[in-house]
N, C-alpha and C. Protein backbone atom coordinates (compact mmCIF):
# COMPACT_ATOMS: atom_id res chain seq x y z
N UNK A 1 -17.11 -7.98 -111.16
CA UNK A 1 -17.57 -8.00 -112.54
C UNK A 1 -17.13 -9.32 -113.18
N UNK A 2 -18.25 -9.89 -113.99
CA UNK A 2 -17.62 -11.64 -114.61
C UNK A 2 -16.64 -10.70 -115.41
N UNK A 3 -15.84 -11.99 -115.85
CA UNK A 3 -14.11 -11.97 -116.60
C UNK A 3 -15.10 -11.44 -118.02
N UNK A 4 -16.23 -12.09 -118.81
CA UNK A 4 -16.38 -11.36 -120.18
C UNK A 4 -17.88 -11.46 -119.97
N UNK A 5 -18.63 -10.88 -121.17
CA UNK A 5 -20.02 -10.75 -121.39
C UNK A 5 -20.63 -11.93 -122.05
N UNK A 6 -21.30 -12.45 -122.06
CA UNK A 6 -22.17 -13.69 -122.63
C UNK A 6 -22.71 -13.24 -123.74
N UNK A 7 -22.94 -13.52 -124.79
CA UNK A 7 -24.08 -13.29 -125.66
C UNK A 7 -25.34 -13.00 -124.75
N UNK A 8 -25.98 -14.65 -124.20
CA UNK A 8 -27.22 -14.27 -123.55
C UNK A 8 -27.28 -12.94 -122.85
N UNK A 9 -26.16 -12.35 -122.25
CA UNK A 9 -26.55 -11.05 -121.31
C UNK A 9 -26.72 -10.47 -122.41
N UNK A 10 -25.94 -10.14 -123.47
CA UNK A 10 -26.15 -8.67 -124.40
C UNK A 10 -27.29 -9.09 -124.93
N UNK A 11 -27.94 -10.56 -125.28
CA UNK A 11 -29.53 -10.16 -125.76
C UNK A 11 -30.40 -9.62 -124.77
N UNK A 12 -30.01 -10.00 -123.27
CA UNK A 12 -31.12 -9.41 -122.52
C UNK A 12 -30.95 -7.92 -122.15
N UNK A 13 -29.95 -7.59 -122.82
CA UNK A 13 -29.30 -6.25 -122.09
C UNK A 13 -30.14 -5.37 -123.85
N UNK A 14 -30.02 -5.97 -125.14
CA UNK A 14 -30.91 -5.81 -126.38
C UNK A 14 -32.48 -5.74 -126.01
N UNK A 15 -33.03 -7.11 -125.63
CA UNK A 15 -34.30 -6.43 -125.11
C UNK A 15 -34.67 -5.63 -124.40
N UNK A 16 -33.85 -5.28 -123.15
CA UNK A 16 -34.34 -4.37 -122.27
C UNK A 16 -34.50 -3.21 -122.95
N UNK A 17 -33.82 -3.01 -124.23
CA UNK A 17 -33.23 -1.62 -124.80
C UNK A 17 -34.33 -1.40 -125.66
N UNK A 18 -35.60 -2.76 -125.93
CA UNK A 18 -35.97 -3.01 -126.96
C UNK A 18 -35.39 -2.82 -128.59
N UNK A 19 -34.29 -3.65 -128.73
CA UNK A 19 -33.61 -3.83 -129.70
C UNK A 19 -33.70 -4.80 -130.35
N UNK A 20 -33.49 -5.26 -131.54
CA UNK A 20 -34.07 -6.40 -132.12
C UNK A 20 -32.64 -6.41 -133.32
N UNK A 21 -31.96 -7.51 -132.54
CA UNK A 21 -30.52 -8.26 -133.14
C UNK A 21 -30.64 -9.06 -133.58
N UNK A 22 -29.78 -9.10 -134.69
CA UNK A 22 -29.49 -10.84 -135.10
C UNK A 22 -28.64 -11.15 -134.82
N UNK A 23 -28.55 -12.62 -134.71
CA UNK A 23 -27.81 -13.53 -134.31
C UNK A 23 -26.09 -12.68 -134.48
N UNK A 24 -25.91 -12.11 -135.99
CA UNK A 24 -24.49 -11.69 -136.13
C UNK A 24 -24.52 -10.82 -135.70
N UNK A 25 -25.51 -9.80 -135.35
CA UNK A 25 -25.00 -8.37 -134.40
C UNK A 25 -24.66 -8.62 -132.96
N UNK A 26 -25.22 -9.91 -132.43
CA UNK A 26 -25.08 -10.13 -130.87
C UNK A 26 -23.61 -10.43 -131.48
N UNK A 27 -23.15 -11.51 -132.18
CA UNK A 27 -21.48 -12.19 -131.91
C UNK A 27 -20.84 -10.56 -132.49
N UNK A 28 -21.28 -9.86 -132.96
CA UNK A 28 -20.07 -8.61 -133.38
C UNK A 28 -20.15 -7.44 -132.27
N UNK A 29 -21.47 -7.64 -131.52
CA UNK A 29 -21.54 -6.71 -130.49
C UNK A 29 -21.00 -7.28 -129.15
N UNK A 30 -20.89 -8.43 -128.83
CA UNK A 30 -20.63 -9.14 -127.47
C UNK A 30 -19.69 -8.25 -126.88
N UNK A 31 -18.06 -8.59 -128.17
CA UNK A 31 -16.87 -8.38 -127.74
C UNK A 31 -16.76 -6.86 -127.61
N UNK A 32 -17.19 -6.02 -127.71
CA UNK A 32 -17.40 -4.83 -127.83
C UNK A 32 -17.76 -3.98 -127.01
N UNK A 33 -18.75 -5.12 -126.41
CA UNK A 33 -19.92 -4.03 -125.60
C UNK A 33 -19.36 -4.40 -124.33
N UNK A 34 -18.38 -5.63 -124.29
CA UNK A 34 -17.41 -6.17 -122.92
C UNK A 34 -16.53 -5.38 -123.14
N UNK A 35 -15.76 -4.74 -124.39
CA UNK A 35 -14.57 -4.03 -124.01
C UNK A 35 -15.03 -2.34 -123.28
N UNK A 36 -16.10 -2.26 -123.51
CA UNK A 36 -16.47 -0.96 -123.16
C UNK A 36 -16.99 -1.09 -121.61
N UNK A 37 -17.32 -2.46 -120.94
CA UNK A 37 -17.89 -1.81 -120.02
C UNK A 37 -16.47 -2.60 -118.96
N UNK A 38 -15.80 -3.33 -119.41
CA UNK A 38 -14.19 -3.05 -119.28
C UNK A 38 -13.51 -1.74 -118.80
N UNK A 39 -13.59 -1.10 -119.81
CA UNK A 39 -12.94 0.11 -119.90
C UNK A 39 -13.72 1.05 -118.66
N UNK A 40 -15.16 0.93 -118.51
CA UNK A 40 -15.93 1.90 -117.24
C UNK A 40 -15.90 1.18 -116.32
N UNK A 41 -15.09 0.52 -116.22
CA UNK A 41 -14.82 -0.23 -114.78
C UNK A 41 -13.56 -0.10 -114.60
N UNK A 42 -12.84 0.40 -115.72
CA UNK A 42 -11.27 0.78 -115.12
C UNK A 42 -11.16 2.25 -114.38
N UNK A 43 -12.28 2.60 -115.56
CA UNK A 43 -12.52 4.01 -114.72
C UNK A 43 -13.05 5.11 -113.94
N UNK A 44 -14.07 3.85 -113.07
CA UNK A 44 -14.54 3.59 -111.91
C UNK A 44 -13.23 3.46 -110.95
N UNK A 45 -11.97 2.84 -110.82
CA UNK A 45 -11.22 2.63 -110.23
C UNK A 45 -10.44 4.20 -110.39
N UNK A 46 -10.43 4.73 -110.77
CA UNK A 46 -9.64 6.09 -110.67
C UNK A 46 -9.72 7.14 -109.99
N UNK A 47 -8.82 7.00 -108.71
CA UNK A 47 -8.98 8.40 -108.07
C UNK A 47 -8.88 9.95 -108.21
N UNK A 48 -9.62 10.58 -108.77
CA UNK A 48 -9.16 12.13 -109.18
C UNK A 48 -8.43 12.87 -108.27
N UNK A 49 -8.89 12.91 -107.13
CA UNK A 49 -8.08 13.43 -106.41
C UNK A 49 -8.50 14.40 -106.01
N UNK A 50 -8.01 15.41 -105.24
CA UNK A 50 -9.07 16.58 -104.44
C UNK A 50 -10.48 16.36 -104.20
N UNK A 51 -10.94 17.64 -104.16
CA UNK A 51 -12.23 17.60 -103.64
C UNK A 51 -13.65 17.78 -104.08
N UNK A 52 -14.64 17.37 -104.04
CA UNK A 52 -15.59 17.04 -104.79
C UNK A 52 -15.98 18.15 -105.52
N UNK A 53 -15.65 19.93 -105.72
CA UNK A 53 -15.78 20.63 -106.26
C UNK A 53 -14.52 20.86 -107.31
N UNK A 54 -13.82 19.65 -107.36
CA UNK A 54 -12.93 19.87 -108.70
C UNK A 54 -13.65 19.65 -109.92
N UNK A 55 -14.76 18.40 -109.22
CA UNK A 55 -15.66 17.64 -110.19
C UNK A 55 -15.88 18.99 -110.81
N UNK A 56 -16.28 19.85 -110.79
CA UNK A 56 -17.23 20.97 -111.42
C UNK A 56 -16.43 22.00 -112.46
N UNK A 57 -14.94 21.67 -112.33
CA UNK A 57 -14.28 22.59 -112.86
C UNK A 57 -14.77 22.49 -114.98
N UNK A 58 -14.55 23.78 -115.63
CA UNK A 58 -15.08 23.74 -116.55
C UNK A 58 -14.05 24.96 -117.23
N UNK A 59 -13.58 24.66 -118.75
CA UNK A 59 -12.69 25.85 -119.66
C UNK A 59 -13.57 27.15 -119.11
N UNK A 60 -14.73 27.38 -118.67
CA UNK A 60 -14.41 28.81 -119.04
C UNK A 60 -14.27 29.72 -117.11
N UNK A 61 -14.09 28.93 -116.26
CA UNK A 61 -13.47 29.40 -115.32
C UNK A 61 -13.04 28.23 -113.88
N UNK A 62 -13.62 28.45 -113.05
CA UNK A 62 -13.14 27.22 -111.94
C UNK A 62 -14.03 26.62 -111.44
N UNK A 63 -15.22 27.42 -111.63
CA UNK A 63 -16.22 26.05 -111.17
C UNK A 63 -17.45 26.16 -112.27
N UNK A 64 -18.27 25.49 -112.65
CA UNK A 64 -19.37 25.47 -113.07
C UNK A 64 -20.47 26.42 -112.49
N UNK A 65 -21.06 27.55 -113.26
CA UNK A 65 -22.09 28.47 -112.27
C UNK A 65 -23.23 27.77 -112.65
N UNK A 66 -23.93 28.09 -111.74
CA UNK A 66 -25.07 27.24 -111.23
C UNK A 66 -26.27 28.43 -110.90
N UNK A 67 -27.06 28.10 -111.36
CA UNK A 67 -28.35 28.83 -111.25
C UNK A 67 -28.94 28.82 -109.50
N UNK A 68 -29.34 29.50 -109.02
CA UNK A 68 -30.10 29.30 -107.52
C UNK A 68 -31.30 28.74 -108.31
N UNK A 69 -31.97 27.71 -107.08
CA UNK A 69 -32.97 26.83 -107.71
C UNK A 69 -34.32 27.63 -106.51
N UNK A 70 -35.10 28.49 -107.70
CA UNK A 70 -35.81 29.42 -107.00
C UNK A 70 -37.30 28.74 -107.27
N UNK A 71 -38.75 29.01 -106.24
CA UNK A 71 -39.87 28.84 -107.14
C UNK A 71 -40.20 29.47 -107.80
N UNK A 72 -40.76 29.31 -108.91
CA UNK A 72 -41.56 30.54 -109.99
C UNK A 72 -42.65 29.89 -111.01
N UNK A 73 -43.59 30.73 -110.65
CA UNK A 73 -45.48 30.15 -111.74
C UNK A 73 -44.50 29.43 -112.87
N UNK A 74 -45.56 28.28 -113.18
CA UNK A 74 -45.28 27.58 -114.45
C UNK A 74 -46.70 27.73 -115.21
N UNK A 75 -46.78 26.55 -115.93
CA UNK A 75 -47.66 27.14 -116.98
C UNK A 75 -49.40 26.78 -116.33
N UNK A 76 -50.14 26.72 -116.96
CA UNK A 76 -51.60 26.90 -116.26
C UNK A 76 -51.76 25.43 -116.02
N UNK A 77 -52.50 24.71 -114.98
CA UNK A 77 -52.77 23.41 -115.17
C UNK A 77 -53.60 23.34 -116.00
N UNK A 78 -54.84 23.47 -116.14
CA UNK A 78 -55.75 23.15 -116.76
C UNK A 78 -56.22 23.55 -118.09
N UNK A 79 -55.32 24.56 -118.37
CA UNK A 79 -55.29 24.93 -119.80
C UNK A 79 -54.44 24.18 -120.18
N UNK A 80 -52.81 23.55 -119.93
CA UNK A 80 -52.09 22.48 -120.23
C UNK A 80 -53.06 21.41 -120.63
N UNK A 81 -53.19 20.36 -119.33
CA UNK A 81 -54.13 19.46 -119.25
C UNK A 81 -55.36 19.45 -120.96
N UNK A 82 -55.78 20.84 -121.04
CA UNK A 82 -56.92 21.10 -121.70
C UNK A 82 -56.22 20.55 -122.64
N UNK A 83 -55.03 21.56 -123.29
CA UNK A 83 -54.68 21.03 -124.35
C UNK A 83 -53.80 19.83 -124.56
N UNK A 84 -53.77 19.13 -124.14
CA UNK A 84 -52.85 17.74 -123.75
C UNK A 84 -53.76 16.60 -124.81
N UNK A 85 -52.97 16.04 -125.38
CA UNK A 85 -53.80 14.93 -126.08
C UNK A 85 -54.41 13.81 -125.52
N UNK A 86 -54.21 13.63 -123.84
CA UNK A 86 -55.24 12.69 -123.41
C UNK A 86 -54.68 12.85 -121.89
N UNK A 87 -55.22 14.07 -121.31
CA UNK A 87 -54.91 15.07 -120.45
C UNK A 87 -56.59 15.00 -119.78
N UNK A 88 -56.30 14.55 -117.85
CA UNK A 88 -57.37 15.17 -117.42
C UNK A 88 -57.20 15.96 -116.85
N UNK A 89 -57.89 17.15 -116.53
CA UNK A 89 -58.09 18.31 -115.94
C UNK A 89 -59.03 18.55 -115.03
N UNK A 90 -59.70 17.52 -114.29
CA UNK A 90 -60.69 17.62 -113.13
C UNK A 90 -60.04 17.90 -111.85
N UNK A 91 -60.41 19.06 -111.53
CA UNK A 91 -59.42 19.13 -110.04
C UNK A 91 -60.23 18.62 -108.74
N UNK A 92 -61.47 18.28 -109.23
CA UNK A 92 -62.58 17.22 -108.18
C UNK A 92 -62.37 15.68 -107.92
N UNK A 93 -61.68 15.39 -108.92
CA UNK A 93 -61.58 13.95 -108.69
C UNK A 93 -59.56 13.97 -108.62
N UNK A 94 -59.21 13.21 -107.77
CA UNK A 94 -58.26 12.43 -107.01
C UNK A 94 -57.30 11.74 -107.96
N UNK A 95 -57.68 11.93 -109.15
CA UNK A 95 -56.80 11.12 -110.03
C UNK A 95 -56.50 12.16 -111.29
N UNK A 96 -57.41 13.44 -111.33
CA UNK A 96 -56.99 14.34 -112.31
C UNK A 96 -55.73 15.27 -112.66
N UNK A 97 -55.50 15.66 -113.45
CA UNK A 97 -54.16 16.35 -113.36
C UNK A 97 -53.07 15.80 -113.82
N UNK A 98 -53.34 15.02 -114.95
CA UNK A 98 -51.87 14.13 -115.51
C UNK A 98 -52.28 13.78 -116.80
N UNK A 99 -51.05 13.74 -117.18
CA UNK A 99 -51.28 13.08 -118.49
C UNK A 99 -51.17 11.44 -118.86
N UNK A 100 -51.41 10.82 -119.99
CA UNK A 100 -51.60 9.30 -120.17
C UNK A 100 -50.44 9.62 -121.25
N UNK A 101 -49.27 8.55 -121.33
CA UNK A 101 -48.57 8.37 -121.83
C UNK A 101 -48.43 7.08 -122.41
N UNK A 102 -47.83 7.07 -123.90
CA UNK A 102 -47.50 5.68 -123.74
C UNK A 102 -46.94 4.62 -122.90
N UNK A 103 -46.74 3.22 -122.90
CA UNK A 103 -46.40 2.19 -122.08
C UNK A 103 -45.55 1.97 -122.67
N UNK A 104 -43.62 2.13 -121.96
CA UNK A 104 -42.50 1.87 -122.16
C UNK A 104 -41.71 0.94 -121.48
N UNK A 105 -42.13 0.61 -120.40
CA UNK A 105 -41.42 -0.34 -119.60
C UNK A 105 -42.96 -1.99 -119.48
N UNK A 106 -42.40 -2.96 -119.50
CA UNK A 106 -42.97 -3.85 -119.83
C UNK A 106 -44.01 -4.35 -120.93
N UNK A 107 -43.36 -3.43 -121.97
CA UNK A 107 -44.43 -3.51 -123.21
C UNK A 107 -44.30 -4.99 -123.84
């Protein structure tokens, strides 16, 4: 890990987030956003100890209960689809069956 954070990284680490800083939020956020990822790198270095089902332990007994991950009907496709705001529902064509979402990554 470099010794501190750059401005330039936290603006590119701001755009990626699509965030829109000024100049004084990058210099008040730099030192900040280095002490924090500081700090998850110290504690990255920390061995817990035992065994990977300690991870799970939780106040209200010793391990976390966990649902069995069963199949079961979900909702209709094509009545979904139907009602979907820009939802196709052709089960003839090869590309139907999804929805159109906005564009979040490389906007």
């Amino acid at each position: 890990m470099p010794d501190r954070l750059t401005r330039d990284e936290v603006e590119k680490i701001a755009a990626l987030a699509h965030l829109e800083l000024t100049p004084e939020e990058v210099e008040r956020y730099t030192p900040q956003l280095a002490d924090i990822l500081e700090y998850a790198a110290r504690l990255a270095e920390v061995d817990p100890g035992g065994d990977a089902d300690d991870a799970m332990w939780h106040p209200g007994g010793d391990a976390c209960p966990q649902r069995k991950d069963r199949p079961r009907p979900s909702l209709d496709r094509d009545a979904t689809l139907t009602n979907a705001p820009d939802g196709v529902a052709d089960r003839r064509s090869n590309d139907g069956g999804f929805f159109r979402v906005p564009r979040v990554l490389g906007s």
